[in-house]
N, C-alpha and C. Protein backbone atom coordinates (compact mmCIF):
# COMPACT_ATOMS: atom_id res chain seq x y z
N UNK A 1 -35.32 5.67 -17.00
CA UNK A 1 -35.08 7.00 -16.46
C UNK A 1 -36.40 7.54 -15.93
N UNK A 2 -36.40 7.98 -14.79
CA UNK A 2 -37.28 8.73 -14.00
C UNK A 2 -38.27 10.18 -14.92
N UNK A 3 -39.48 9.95 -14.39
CA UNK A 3 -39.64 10.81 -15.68
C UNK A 3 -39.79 12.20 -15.47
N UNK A 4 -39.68 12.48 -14.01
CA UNK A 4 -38.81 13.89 -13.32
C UNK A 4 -38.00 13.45 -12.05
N UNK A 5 -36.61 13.31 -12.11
CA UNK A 5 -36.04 13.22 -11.23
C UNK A 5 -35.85 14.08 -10.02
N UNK A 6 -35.45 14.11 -8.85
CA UNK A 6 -34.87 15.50 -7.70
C UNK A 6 -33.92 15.61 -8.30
N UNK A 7 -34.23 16.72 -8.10
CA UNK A 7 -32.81 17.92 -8.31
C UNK A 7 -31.47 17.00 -6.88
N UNK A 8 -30.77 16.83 -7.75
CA UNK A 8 -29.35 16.53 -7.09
C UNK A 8 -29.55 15.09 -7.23
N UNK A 9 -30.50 14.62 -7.90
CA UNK A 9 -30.25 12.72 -7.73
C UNK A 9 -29.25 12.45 -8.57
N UNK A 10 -28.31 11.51 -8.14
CA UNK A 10 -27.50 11.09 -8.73
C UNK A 10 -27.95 9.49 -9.41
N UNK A 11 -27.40 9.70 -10.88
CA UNK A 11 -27.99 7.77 -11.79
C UNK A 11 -26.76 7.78 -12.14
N UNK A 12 -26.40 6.33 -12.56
CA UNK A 12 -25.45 5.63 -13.36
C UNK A 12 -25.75 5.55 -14.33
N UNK A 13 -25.14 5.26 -15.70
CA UNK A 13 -25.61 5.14 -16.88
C UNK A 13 -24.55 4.21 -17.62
N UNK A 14 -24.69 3.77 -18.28
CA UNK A 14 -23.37 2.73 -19.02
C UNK A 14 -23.03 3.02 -20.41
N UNK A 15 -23.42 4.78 -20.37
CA UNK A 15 -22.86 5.33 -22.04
C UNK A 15 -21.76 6.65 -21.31
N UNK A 16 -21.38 6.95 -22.40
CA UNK A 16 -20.60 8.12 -22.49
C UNK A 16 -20.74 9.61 -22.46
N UNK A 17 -22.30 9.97 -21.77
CA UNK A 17 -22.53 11.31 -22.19
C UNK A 17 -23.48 11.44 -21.11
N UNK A 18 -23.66 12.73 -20.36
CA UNK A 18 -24.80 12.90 -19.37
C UNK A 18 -26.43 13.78 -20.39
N UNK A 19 -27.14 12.81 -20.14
CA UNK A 19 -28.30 13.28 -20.68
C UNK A 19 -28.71 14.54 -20.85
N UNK A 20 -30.08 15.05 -21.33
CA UNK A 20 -30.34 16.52 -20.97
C UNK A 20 -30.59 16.85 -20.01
N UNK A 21 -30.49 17.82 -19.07
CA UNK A 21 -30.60 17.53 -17.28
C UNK A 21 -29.98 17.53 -16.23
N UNK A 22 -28.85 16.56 -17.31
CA UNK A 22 -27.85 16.33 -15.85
C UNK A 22 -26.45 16.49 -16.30
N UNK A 23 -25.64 16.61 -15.13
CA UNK A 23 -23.99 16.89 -15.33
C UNK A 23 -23.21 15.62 -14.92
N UNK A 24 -22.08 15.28 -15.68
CA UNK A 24 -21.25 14.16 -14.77
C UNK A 24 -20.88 14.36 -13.63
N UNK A 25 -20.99 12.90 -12.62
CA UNK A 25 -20.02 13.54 -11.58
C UNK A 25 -18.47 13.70 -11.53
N UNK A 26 -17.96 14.68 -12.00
CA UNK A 26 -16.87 14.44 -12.35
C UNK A 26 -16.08 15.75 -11.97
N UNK A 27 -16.72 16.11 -10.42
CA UNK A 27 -15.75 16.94 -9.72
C UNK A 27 -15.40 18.70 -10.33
N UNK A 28 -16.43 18.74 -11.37
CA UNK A 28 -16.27 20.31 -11.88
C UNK A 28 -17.22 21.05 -11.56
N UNK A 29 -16.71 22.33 -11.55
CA UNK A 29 -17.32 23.79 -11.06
C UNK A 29 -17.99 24.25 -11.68
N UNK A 30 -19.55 24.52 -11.68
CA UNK A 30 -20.66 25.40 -12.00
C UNK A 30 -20.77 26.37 -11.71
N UNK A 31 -21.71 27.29 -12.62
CA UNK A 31 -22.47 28.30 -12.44
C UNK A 31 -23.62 28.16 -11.10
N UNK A 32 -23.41 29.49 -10.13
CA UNK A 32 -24.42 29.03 -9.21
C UNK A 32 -25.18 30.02 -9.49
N UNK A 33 -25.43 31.01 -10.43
CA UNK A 33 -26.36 31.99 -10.61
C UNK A 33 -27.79 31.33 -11.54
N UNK A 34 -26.78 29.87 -12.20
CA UNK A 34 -27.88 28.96 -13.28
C UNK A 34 -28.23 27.73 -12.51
N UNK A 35 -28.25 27.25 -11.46
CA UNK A 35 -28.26 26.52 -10.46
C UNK A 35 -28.30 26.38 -9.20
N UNK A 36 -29.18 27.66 -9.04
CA UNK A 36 -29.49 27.91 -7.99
C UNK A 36 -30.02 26.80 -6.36
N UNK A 37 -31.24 26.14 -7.68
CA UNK A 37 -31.40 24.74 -6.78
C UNK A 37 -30.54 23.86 -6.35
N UNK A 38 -29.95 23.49 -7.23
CA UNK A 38 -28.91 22.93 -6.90
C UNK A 38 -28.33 23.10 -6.07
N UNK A 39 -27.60 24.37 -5.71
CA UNK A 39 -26.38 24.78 -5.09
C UNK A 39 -27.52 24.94 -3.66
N UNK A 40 -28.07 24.98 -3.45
CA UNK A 40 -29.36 25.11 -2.12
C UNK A 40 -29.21 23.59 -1.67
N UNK A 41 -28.59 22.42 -2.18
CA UNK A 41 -28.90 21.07 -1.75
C UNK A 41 -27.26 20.80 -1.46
N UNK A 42 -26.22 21.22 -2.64
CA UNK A 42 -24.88 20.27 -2.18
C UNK A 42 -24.30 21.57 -1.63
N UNK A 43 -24.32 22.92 -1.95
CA UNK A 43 -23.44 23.74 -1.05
C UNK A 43 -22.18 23.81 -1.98
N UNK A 44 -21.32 23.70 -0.84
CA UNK A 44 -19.67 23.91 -1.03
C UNK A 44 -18.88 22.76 -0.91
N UNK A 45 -19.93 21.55 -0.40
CA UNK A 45 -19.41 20.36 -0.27
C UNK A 45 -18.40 19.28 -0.71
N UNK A 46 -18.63 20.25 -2.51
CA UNK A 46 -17.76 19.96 -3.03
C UNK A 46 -16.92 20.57 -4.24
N UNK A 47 -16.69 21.53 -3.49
CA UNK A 47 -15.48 22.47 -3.78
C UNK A 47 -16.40 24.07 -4.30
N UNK A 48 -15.55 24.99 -4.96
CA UNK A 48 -16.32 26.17 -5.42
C UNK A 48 -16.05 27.18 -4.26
N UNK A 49 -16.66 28.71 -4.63
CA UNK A 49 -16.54 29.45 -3.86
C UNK A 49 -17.85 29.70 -2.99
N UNK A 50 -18.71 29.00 -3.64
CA UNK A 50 -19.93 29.60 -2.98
C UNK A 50 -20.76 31.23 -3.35
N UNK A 51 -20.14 31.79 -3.97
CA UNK A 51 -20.34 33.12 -4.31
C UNK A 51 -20.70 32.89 -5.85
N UNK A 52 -20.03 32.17 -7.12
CA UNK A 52 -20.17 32.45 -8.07
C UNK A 52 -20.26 31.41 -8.83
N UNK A 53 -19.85 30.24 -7.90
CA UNK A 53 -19.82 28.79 -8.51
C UNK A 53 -19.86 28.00 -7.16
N UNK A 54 -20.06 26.51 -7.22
CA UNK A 54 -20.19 25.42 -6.37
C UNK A 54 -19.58 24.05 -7.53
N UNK A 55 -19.09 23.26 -6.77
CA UNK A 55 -18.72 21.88 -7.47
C UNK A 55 -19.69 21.02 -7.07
N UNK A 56 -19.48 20.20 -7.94
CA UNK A 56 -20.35 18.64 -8.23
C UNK A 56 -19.44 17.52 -7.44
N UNK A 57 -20.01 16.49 -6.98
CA UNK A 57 -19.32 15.45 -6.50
C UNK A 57 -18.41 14.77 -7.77
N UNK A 58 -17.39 14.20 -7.47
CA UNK A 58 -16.42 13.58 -8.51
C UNK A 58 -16.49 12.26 -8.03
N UNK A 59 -17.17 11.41 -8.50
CA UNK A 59 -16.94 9.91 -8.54
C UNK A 59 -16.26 8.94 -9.60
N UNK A 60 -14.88 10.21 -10.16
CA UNK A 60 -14.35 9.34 -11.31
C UNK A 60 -13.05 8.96 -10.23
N UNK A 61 -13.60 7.08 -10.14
CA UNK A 61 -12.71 6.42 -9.75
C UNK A 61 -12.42 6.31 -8.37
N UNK A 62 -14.14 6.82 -8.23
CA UNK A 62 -14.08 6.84 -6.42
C UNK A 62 -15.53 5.57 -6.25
N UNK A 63 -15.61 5.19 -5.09
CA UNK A 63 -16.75 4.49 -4.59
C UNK A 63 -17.85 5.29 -3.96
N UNK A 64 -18.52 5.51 -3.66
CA UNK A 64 -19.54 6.25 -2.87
C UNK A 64 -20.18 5.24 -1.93
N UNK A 65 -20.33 5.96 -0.88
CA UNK A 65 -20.09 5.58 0.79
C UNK A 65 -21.23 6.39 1.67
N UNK A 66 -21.96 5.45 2.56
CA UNK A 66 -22.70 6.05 3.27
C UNK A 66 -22.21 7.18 4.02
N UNK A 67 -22.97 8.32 4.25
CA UNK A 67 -22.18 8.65 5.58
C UNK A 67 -22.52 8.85 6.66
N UNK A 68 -21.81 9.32 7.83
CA UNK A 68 -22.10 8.70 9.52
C UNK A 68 -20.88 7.69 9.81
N UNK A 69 -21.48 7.20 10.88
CA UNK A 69 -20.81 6.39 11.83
C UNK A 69 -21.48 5.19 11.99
N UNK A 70 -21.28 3.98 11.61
CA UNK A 70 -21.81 2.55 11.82
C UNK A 70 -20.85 2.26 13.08
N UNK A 71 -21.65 1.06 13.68
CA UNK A 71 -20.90 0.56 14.64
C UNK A 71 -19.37 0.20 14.66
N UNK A 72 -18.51 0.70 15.01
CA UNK A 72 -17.07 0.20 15.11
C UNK A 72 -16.48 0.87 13.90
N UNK A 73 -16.87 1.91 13.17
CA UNK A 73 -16.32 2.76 12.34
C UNK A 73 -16.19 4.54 11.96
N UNK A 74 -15.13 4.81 11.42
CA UNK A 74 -15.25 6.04 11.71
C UNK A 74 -16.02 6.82 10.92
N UNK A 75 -16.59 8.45 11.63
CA UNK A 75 -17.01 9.17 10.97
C UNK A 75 -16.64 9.20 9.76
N UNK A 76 -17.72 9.45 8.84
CA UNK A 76 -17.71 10.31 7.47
C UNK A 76 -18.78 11.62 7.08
N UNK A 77 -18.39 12.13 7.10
CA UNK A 77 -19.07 13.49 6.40
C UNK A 77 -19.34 13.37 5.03
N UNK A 78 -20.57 14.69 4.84
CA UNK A 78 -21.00 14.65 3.60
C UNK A 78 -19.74 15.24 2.73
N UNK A 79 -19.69 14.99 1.64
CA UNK A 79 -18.24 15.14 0.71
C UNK A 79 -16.87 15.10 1.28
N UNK A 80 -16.84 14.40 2.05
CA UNK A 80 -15.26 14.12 2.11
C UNK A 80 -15.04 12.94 1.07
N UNK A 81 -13.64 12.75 1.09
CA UNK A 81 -12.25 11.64 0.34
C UNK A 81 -11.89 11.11 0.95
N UNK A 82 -11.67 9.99 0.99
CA UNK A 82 -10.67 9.52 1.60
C UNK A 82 -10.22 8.18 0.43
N UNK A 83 -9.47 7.35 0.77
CA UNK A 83 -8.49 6.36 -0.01
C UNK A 83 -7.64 6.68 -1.09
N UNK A 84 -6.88 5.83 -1.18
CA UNK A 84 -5.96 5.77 -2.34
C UNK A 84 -5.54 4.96 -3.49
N UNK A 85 -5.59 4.74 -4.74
CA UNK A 85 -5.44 4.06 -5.62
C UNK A 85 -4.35 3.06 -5.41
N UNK A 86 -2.97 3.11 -4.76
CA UNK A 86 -1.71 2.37 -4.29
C UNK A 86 -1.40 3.22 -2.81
N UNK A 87 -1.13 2.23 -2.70
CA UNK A 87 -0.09 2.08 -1.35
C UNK A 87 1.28 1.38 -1.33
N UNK A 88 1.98 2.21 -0.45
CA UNK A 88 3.40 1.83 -0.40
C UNK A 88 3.74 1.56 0.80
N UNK A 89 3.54 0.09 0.80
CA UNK A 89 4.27 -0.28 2.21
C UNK A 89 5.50 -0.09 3.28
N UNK A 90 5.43 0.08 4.49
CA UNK A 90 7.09 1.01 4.91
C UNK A 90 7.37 -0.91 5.25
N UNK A 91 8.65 -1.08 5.49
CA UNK A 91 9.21 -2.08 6.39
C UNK A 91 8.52 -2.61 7.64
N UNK A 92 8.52 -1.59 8.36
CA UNK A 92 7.81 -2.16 9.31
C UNK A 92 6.28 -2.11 9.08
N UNK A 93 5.75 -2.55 8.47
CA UNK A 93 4.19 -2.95 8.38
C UNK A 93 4.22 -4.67 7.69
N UNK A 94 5.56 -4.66 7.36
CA UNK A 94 5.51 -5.90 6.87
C UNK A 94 5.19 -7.21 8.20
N UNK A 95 5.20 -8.41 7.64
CA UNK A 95 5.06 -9.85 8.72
C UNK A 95 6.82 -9.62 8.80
N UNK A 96 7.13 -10.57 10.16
CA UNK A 96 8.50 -10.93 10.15
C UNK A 96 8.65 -12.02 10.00
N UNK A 97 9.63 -12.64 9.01
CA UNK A 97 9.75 -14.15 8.30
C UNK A 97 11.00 -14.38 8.17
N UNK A 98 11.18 -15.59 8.54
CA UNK A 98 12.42 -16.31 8.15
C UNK A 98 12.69 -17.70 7.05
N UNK A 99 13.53 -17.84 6.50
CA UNK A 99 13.99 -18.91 5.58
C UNK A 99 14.42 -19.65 5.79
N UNK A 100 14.61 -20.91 5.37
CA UNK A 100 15.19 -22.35 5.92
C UNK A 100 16.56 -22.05 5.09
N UNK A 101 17.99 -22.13 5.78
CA UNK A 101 19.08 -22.54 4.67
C UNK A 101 19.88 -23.76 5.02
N UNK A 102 20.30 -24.36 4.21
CA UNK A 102 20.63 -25.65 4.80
C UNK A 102 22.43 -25.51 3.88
N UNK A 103 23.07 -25.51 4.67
CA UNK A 103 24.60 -25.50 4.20
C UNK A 103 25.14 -26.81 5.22
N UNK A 104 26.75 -27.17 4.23
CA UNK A 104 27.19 -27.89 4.84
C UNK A 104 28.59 -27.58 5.44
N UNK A 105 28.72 -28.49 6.93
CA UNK A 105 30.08 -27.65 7.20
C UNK A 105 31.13 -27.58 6.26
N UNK A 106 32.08 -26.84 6.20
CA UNK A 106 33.26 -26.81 5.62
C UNK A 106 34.27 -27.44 6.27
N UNK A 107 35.03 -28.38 5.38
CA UNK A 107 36.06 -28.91 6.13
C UNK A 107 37.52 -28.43 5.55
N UNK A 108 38.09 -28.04 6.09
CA UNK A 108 39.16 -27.72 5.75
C UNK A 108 40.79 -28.25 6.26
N UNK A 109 41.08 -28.80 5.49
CA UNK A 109 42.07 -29.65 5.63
C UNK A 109 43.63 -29.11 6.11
N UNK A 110 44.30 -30.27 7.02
CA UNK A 110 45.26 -29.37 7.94
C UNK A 110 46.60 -29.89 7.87
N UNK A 111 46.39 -30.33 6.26
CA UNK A 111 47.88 -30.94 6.22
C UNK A 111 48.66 -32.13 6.27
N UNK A 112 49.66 -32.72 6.38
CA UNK A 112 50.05 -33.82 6.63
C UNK A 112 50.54 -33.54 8.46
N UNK A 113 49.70 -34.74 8.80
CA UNK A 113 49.70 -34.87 10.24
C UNK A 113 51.10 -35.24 11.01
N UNK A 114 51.56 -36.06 10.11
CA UNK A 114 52.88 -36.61 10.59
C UNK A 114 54.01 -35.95 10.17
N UNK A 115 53.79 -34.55 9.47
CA UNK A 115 54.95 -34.23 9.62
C UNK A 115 55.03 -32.94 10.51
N UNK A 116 56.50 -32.73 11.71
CA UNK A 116 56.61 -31.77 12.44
C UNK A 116 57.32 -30.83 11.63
N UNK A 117 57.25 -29.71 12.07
CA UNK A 117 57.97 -28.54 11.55
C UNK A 117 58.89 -28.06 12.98
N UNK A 118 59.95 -27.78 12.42
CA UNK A 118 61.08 -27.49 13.57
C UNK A 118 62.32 -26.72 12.71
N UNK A 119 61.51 -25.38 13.55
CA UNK A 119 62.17 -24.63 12.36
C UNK A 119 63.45 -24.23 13.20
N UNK A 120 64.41 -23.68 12.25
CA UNK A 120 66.12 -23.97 12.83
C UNK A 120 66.08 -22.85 13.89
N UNK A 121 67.46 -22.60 15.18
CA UNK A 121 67.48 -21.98 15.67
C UNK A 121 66.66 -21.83 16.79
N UNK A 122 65.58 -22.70 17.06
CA UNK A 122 64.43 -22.60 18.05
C UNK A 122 64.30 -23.39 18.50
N UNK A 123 64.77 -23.84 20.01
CA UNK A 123 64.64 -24.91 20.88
C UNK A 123 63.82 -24.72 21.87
N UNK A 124 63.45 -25.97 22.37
CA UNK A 124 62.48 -25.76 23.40
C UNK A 124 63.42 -26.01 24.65
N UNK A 125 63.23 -25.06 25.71
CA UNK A 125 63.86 -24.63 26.72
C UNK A 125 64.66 -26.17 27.50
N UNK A 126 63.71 -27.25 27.65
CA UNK A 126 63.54 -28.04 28.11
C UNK A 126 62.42 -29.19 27.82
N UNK A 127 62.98 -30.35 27.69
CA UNK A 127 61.87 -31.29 27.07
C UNK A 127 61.54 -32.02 28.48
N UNK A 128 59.55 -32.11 28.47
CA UNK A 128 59.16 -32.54 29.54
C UNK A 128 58.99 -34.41 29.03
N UNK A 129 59.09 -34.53 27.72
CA UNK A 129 58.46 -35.81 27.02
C UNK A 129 57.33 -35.95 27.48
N UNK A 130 56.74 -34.94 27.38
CA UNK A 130 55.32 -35.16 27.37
C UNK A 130 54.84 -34.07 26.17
N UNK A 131 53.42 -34.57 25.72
CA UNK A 131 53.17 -34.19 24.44
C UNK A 131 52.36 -32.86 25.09
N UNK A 132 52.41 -31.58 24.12
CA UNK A 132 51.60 -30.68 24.74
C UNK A 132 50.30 -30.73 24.47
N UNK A 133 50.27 -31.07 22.99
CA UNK A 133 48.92 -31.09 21.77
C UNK A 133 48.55 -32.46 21.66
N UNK A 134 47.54 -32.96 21.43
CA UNK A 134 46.73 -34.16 20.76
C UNK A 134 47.03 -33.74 19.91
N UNK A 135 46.54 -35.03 19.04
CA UNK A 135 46.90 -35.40 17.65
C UNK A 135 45.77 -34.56 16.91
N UNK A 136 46.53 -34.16 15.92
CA UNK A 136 45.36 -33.48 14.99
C UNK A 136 44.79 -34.41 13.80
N UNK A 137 43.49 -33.72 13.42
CA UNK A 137 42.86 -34.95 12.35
C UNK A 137 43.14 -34.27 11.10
N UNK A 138 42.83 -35.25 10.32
CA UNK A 138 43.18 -34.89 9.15
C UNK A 138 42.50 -33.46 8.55
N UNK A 139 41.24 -33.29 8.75
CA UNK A 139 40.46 -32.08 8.66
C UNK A 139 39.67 -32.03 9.52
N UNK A 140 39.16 -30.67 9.93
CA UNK A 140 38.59 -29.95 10.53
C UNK A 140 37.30 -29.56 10.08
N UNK A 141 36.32 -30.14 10.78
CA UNK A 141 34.64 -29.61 10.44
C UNK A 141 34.31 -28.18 11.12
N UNK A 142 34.29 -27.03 10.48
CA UNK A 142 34.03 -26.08 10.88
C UNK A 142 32.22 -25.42 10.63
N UNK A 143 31.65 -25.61 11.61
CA UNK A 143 30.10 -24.88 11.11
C UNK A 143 30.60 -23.70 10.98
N UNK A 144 29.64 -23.29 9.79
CA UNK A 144 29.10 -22.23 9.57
C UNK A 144 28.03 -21.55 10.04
N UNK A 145 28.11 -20.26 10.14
CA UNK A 145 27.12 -19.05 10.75
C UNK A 145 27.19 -18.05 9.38
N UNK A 146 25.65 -18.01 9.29
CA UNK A 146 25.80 -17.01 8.61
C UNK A 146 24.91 -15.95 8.55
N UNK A 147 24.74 -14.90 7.97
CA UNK A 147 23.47 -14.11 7.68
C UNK A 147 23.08 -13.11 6.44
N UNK A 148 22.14 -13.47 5.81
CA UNK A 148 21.63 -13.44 4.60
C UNK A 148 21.46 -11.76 4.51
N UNK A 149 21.80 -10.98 4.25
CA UNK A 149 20.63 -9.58 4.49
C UNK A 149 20.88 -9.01 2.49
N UNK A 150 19.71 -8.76 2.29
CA UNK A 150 19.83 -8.05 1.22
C UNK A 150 19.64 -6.55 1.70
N UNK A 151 20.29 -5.70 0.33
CA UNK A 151 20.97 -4.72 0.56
C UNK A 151 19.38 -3.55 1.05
N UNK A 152 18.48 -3.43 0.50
CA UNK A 152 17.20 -3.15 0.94
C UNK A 152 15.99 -3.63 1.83
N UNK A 153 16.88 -5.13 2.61
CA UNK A 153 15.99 -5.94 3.20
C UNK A 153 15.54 -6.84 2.12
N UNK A 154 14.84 -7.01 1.00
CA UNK A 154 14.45 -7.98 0.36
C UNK A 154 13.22 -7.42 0.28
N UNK A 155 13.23 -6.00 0.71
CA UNK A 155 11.71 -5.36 0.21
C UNK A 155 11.66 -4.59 -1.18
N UNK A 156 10.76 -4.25 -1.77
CA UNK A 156 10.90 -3.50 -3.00
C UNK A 156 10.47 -2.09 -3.17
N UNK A 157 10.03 -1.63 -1.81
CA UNK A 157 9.44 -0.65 -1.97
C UNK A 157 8.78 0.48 -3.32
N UNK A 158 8.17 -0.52 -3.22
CA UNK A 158 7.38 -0.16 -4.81
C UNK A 158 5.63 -0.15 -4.67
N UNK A 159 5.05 0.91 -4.87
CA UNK A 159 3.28 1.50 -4.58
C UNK A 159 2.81 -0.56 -4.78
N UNK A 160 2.00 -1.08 -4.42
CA UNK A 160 0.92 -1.49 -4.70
C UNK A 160 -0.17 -1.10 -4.78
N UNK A 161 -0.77 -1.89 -5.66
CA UNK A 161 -2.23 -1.58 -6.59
C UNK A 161 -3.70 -2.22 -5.39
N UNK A 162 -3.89 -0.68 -4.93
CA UNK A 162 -5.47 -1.50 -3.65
C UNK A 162 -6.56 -1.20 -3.77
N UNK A 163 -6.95 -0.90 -5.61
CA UNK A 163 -8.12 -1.02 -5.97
C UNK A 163 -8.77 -1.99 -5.55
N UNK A 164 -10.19 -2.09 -5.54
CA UNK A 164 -11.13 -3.48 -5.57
C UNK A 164 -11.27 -3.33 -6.55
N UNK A 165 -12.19 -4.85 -7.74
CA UNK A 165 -12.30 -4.91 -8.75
C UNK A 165 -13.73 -3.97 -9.30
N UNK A 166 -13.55 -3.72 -10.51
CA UNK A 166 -14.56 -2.59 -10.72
C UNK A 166 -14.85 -2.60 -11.86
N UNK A 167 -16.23 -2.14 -12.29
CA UNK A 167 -16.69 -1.43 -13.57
C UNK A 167 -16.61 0.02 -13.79
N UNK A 168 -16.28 0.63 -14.80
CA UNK A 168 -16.26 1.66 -15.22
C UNK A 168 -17.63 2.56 -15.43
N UNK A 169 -18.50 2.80 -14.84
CA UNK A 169 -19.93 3.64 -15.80
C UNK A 169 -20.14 4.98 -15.22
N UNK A 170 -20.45 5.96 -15.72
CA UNK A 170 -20.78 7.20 -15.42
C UNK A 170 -21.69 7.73 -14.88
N UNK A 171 -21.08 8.44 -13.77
CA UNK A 171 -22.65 8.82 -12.51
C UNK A 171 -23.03 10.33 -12.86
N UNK A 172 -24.27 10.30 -12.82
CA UNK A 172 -24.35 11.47 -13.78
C UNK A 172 -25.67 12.49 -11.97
N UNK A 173 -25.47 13.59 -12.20
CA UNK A 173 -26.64 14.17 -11.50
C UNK A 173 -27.29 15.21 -11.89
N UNK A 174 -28.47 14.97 -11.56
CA UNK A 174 -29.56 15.89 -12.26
C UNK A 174 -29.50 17.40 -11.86
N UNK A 175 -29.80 17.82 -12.65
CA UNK A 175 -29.56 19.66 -12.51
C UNK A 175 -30.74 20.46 -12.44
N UNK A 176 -31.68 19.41 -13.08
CA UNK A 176 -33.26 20.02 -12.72
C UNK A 176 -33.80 19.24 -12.36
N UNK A 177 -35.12 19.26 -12.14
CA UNK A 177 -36.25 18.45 -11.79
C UNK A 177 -37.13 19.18 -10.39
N UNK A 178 -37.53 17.85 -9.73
CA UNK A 178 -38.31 18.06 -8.52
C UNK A 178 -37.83 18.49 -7.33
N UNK A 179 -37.85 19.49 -6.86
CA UNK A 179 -37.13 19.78 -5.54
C UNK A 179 -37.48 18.64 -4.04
N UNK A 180 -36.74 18.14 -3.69
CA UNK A 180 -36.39 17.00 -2.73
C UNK A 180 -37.42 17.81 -1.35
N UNK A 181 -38.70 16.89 -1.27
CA UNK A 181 -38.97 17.60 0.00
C UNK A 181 -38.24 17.51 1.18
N UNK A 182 -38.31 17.98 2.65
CA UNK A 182 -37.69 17.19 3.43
C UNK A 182 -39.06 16.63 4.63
N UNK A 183 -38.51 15.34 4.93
CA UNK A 183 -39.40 15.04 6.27
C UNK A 183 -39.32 15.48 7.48
């Protein structure tokens, strides 16, 4: 540990308690009448009225991020948020995919071939002796068509988890010390 830190430096620590000095970052509202310095460096940046109190940055369970604009990325400002612990994918963000199914035709059988049905009362006007129909086969290979759809698509619409992997330790910032010159 620094053996006077700036006022507003933020340390990590890998215990459970912010030293004498300093506050967690953990997104709560101060006194700005007892922190005056302080509140002269982060403002309103992060949260408070400005009149009677100011907030501390909250890095429980956040990353901390340069800010500006690097090449090919967007602005960030001092204390903004952004991300989210899960995400819930819509349908359409998904890939579009298909499945192999492999069925076999159905055959369905058509009876005894050789026998006619001639049912009473019903003549044919005139016989040409000629056959109208080919012979039928014994069964019939019929493909199948089909289509699979589950009742939600086969999606689950359920949050996923888009943490990166992480350690837990406590960022703590100093409440006194050396006032930060500027260059």
């Amino acid at each position: 540990m620094p053996i006077s830190p700036f006022v507003a430096e933020i340390m990590i620590f890998p215990f459970n308690f912010a030293p004498v000095g300093f506050a967690l970052c953990a997104g709560q509202l101060i006194p700005l009448s007892q922190n005056t310095a302080l509140f002269s460096l982060l403002g309103t940046n992060y949260g408070g009225d400005g009149k009677s109190n100011f907030g501390l940055p909250d890095l429980q369970g956040r990353v901390p991020i340069g800010v500006g604009q690097g090449p090919g990325l967007t602005q960030r400002d001092i204390g903004e948020k952004a991300g989210v612990e899960t995400v819930t994918l819509a349908l359409t963000e998904l890939p579009s995919h298909t499945h192999l199914v492999t069925q076999t035709p159905l055959a369905i059988p058509m009876g005894d071939v050789n026998n006619t049905y001639n049912p009473v009362g019903n003549y044919l006007g005139t016989t040409t002796g000629t056959q109208l129909y080919g012979s039928v086969p014994d069964t019939v290979n019929i493909p199948l068509k089909s289509t699979i759809q589950a009742a939600n698509g086969g999606y689950p619409n359920l949050p996923l988890n888009n943490m990166q992997p992480y350690l837990a330790l406590n960022f703590v910032i100093a409440l006194q010390g050396v006032f930060p010159p500027r260059t």
